[in-house]
N, C-alpha and C. Protein backbone atom coordinates (compact mmCIF):
# COMPACT_ATOMS: atom_id res chain seq x y z
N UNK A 1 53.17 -15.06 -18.95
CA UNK A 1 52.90 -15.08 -17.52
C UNK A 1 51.40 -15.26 -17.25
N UNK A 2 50.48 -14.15 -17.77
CA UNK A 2 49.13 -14.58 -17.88
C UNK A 2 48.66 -15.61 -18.25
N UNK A 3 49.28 -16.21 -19.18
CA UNK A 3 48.79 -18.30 -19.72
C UNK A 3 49.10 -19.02 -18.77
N UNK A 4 49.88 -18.56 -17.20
CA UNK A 4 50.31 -19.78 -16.19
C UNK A 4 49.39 -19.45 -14.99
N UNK A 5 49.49 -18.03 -14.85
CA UNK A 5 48.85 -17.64 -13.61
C UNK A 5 47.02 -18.33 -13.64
N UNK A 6 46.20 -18.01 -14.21
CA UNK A 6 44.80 -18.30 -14.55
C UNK A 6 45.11 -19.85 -14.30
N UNK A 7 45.60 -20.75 -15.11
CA UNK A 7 45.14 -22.39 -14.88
C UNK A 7 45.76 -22.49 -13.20
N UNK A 8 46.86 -21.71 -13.19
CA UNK A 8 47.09 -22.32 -11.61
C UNK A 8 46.44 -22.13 -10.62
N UNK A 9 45.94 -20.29 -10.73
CA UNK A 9 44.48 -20.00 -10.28
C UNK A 9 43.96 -20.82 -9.84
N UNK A 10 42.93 -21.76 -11.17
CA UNK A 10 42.16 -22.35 -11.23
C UNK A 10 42.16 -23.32 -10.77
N UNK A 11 43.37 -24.16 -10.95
CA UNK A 11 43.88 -25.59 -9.98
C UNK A 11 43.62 -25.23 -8.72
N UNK A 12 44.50 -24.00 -7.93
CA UNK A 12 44.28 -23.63 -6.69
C UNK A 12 42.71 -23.90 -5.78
N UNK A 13 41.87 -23.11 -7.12
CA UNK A 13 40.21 -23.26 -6.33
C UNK A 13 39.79 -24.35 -6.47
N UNK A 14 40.43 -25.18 -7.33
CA UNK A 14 39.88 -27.04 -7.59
C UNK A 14 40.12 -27.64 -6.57
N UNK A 15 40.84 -27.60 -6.08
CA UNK A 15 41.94 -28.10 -5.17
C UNK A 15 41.53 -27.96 -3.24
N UNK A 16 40.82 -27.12 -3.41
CA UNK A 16 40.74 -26.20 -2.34
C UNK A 16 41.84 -25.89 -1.35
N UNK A 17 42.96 -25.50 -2.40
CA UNK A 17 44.09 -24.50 -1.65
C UNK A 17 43.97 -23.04 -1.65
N UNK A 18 43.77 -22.45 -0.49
CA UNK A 18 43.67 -20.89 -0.66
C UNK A 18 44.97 -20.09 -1.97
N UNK A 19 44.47 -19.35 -1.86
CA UNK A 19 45.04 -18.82 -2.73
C UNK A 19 46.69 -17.88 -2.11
N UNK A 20 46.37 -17.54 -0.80
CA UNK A 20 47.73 -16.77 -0.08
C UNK A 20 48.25 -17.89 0.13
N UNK A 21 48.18 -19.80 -0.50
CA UNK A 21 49.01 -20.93 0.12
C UNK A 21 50.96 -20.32 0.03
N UNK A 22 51.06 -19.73 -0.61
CA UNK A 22 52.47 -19.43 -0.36
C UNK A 22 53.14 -18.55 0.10
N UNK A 23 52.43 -18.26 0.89
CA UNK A 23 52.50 -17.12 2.25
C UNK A 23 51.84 -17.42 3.40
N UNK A 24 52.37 -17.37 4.60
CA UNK A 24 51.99 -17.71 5.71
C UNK A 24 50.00 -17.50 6.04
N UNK A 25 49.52 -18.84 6.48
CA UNK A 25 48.21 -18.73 6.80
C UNK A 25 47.54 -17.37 7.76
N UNK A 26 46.59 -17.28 7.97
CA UNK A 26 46.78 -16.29 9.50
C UNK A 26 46.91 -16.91 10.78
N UNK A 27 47.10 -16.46 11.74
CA UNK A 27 47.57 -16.69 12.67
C UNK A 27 46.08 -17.36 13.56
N UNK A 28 46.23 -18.12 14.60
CA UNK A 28 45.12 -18.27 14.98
C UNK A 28 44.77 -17.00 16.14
N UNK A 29 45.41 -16.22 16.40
CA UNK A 29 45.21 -14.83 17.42
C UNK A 29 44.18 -14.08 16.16
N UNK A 30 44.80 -14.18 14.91
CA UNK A 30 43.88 -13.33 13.97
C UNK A 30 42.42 -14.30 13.91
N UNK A 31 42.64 -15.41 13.70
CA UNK A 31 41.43 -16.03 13.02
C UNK A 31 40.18 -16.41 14.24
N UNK A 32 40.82 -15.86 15.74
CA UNK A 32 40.06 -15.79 17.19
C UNK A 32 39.69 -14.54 17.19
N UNK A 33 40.17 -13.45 16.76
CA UNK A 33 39.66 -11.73 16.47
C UNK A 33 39.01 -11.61 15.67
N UNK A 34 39.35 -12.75 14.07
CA UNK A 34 38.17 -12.46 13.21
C UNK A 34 36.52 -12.64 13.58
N UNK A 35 36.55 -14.24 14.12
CA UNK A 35 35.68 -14.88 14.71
C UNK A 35 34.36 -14.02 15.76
N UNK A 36 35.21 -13.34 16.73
CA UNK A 36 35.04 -12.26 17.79
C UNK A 36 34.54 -11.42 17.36
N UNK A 37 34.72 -10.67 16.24
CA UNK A 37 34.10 -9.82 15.45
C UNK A 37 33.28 -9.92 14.46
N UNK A 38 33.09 -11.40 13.89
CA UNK A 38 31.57 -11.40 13.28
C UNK A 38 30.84 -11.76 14.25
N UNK A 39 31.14 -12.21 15.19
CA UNK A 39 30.12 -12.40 16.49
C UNK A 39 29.32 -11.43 16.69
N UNK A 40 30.50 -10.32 17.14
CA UNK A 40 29.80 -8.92 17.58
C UNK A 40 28.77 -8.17 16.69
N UNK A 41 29.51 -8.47 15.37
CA UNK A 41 29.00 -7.52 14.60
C UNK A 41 27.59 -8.38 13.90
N UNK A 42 27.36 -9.45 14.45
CA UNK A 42 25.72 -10.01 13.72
C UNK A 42 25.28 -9.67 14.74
N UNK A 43 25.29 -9.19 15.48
CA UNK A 43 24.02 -8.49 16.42
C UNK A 43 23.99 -6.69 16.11
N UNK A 44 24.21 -6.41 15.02
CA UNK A 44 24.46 -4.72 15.18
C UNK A 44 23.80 -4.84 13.08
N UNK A 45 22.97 -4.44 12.61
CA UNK A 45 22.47 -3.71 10.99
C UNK A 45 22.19 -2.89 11.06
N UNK A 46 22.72 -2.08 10.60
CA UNK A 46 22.53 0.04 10.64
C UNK A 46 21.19 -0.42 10.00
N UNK A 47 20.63 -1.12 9.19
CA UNK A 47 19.12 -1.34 8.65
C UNK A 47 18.15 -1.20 9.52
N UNK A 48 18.28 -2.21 10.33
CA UNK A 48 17.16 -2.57 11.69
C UNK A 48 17.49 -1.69 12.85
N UNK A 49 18.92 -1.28 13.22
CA UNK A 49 19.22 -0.73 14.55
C UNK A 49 18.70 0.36 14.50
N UNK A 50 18.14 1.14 15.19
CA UNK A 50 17.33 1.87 15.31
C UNK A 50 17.86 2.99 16.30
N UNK A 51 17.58 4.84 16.46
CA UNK A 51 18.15 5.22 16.97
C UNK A 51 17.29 4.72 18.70
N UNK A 52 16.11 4.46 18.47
CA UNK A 52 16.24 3.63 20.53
C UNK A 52 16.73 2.80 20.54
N UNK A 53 17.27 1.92 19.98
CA UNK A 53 18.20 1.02 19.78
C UNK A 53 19.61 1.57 21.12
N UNK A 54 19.76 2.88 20.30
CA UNK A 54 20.67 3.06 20.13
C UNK A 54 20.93 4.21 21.81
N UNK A 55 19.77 4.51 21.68
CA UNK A 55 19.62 5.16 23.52
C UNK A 55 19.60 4.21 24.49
N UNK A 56 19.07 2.98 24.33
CA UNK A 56 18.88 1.91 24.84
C UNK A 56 20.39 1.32 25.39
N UNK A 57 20.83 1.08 24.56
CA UNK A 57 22.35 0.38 24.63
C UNK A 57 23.11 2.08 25.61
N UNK A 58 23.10 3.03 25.26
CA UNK A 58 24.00 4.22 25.68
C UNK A 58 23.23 4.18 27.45
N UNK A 59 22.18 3.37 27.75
CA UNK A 59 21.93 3.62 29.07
C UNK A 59 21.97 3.08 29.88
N UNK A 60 22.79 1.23 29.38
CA UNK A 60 22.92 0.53 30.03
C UNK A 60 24.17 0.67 30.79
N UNK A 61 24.27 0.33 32.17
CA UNK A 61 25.33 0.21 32.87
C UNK A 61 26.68 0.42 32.05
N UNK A 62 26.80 -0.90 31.67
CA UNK A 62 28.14 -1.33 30.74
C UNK A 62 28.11 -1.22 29.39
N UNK A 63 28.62 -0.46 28.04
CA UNK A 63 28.21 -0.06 26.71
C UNK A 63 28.49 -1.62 26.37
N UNK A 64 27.51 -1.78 25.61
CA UNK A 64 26.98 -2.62 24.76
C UNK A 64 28.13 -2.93 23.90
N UNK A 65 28.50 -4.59 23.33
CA UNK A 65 28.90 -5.08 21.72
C UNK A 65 28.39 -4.04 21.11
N UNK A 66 27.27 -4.03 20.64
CA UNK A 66 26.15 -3.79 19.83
C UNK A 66 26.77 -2.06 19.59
N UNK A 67 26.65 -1.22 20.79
CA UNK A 67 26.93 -0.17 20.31
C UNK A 67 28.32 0.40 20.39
N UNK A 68 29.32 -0.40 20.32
CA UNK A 68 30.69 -0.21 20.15
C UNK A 68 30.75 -0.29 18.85
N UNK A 69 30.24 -1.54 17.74
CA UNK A 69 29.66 -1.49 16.72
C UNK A 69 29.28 -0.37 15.86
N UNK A 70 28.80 -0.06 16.38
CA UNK A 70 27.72 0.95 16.11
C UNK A 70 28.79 1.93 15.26
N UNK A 71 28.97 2.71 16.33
CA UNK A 71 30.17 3.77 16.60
C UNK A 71 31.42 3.72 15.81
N UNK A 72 32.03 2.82 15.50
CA UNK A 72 32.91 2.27 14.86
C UNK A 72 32.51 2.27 13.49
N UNK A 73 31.51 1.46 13.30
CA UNK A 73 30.48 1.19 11.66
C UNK A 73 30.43 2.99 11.37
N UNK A 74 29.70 3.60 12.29
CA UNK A 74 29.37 5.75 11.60
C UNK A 74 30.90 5.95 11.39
N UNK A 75 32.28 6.06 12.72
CA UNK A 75 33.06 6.60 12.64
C UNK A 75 33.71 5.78 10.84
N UNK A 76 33.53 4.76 10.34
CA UNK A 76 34.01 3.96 8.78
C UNK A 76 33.59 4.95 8.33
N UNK A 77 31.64 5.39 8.68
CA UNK A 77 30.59 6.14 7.21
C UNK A 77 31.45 7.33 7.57
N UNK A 78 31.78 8.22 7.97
CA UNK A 78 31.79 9.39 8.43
C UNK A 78 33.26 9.37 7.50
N UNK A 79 33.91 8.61 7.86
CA UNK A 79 35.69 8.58 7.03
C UNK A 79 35.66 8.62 5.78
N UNK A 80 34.45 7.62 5.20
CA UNK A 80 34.64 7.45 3.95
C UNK A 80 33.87 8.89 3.59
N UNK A 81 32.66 9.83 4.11
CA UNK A 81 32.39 10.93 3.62
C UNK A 81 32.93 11.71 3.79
N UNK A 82 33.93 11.95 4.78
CA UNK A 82 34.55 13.10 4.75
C UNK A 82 35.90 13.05 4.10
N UNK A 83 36.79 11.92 4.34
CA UNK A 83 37.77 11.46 3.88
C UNK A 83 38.44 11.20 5.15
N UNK A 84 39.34 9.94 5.44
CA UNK A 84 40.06 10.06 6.60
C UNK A 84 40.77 11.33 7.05
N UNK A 85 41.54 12.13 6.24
CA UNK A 85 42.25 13.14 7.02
C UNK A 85 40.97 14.27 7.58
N UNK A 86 40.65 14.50 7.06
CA UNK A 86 38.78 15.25 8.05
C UNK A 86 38.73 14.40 9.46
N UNK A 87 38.31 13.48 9.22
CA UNK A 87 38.07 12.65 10.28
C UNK A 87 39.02 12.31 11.63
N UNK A 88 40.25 11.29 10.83
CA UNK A 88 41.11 11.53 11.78
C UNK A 88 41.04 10.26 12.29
N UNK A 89 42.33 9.83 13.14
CA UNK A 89 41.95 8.01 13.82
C UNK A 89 40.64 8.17 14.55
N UNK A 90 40.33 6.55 14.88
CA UNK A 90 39.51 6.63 16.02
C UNK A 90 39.58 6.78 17.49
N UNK A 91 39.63 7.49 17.66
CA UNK A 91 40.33 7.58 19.36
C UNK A 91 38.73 8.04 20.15
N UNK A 92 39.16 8.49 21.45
CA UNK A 92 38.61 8.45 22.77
C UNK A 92 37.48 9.81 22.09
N UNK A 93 38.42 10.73 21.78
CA UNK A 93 37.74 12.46 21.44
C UNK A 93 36.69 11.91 20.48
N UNK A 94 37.25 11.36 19.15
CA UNK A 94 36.36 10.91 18.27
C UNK A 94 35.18 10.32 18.72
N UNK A 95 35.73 9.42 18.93
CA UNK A 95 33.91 8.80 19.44
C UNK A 95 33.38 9.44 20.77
N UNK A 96 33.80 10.18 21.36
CA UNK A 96 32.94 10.44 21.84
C UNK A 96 32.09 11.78 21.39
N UNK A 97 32.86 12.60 20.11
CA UNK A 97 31.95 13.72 19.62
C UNK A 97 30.41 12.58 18.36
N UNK A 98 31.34 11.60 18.03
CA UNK A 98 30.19 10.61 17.19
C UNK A 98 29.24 10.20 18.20
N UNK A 99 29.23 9.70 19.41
CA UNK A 99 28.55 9.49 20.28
C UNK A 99 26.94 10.86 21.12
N UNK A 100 27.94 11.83 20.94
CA UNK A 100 27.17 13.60 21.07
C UNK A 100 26.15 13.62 19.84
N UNK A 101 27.01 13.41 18.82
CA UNK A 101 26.01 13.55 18.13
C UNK A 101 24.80 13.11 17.09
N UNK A 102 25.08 11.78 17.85
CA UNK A 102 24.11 10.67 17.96
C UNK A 102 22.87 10.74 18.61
N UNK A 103 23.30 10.98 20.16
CA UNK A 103 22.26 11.18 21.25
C UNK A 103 21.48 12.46 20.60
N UNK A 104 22.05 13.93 20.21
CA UNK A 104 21.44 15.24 20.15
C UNK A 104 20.59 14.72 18.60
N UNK A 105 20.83 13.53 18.03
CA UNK A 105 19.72 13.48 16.87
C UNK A 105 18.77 12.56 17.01
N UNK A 106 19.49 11.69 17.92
CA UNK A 106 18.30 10.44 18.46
C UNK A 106 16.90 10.86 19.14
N UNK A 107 17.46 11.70 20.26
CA UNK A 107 16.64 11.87 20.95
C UNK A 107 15.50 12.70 20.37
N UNK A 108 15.53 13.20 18.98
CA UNK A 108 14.08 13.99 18.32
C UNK A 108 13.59 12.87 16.80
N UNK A 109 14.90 11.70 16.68
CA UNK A 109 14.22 10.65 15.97
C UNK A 109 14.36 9.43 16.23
N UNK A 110 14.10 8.81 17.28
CA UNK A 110 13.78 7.37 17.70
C UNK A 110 13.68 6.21 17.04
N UNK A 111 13.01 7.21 16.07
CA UNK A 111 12.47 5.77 14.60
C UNK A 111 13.22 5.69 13.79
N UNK A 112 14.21 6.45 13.26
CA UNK A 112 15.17 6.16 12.66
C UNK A 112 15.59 5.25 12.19
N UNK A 113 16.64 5.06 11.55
CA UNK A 113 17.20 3.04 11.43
C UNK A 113 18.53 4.13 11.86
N UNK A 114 19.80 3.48 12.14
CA UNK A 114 21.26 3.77 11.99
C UNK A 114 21.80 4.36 11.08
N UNK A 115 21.39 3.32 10.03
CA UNK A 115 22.26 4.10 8.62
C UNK A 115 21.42 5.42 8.07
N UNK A 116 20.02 5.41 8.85
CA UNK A 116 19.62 6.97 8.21
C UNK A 116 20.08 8.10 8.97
N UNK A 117 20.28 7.87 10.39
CA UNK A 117 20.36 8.43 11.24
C UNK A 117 22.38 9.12 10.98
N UNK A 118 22.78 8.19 10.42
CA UNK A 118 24.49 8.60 9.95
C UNK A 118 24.35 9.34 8.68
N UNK A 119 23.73 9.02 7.84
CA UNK A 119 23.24 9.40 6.52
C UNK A 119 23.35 10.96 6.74
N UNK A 120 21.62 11.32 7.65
CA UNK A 120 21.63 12.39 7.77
C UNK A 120 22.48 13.66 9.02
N UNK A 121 23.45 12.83 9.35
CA UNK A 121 24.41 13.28 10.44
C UNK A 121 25.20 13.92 9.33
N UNK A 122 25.52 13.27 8.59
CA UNK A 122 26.68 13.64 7.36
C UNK A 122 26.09 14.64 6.74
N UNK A 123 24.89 14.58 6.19
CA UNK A 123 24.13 15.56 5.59
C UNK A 123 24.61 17.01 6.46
N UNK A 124 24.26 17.06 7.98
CA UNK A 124 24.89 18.48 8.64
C UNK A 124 26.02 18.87 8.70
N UNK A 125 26.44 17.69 8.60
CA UNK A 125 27.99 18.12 9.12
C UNK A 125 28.49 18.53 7.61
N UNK A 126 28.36 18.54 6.24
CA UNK A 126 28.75 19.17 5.41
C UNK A 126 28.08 20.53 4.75
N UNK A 127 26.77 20.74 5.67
CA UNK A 127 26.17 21.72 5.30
C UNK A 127 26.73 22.96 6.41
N UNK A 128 27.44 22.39 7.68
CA UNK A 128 28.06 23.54 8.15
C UNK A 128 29.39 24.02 7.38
């Protein structure tokens, strides 16, 4: 089985036939959501975003791409450190306690980037 699979593999990437070719493509509703969402998400790097970034976006009228992003990207970090069942889906309660306690750390570090600012969110939340 392994002596057929590999050359066909390989034909496959010669070829440039995906590899799921014998299973339905995605849908174009998926491949308009995928699209939609690297959109969103190249305007949002826990690297560069910054926690005024991040007050900035929480004060505009209408919440931001950028910090829906955001929120979503900590509520992933937060799942993968605590483990999903800690965590829990993402719903309304959720983000908005990720959102609390965003603002109550932003607002004494500004300079922050995102991912330090989640980093050390996690850091408290397992030291309580």
């Amino acid at each position: 089985m392994n002596k057929l699979v590999l050359p066909l593999l390989g034909a496959c990437l010669l070829a440039g036939t995906p590899a799921y070719a014998a299973g339905d493509a995605p849908s174009s509703e998926a491949q308009s959501a995928a699209k939609t969402a690297k959109e969103a998400s190249n305007s949002f790097d826990p690297q560069t975003y910054t926690c005024k970034h991040f007050n900035e976006d929480l004060m505009q009228e209408a919440a931001t791409e950028r910090l829906g992003v955001a929120v979503i990207w900590a509520h992933g970090y937060f799942s993968s450190a605590f483990g999903t069942d800690d965590m829990g889906p993402l719903s309304e309660a959720s983000v908005a306690e990720i959102v609390q306690d965003f603002v109550e750390y932003c607002d004494e570090n500004k300079n922050d980037t995102f991912s330090r600012a989640t980093y050390k969110l996690s850091e408290d939340t397992e030291e309580d």
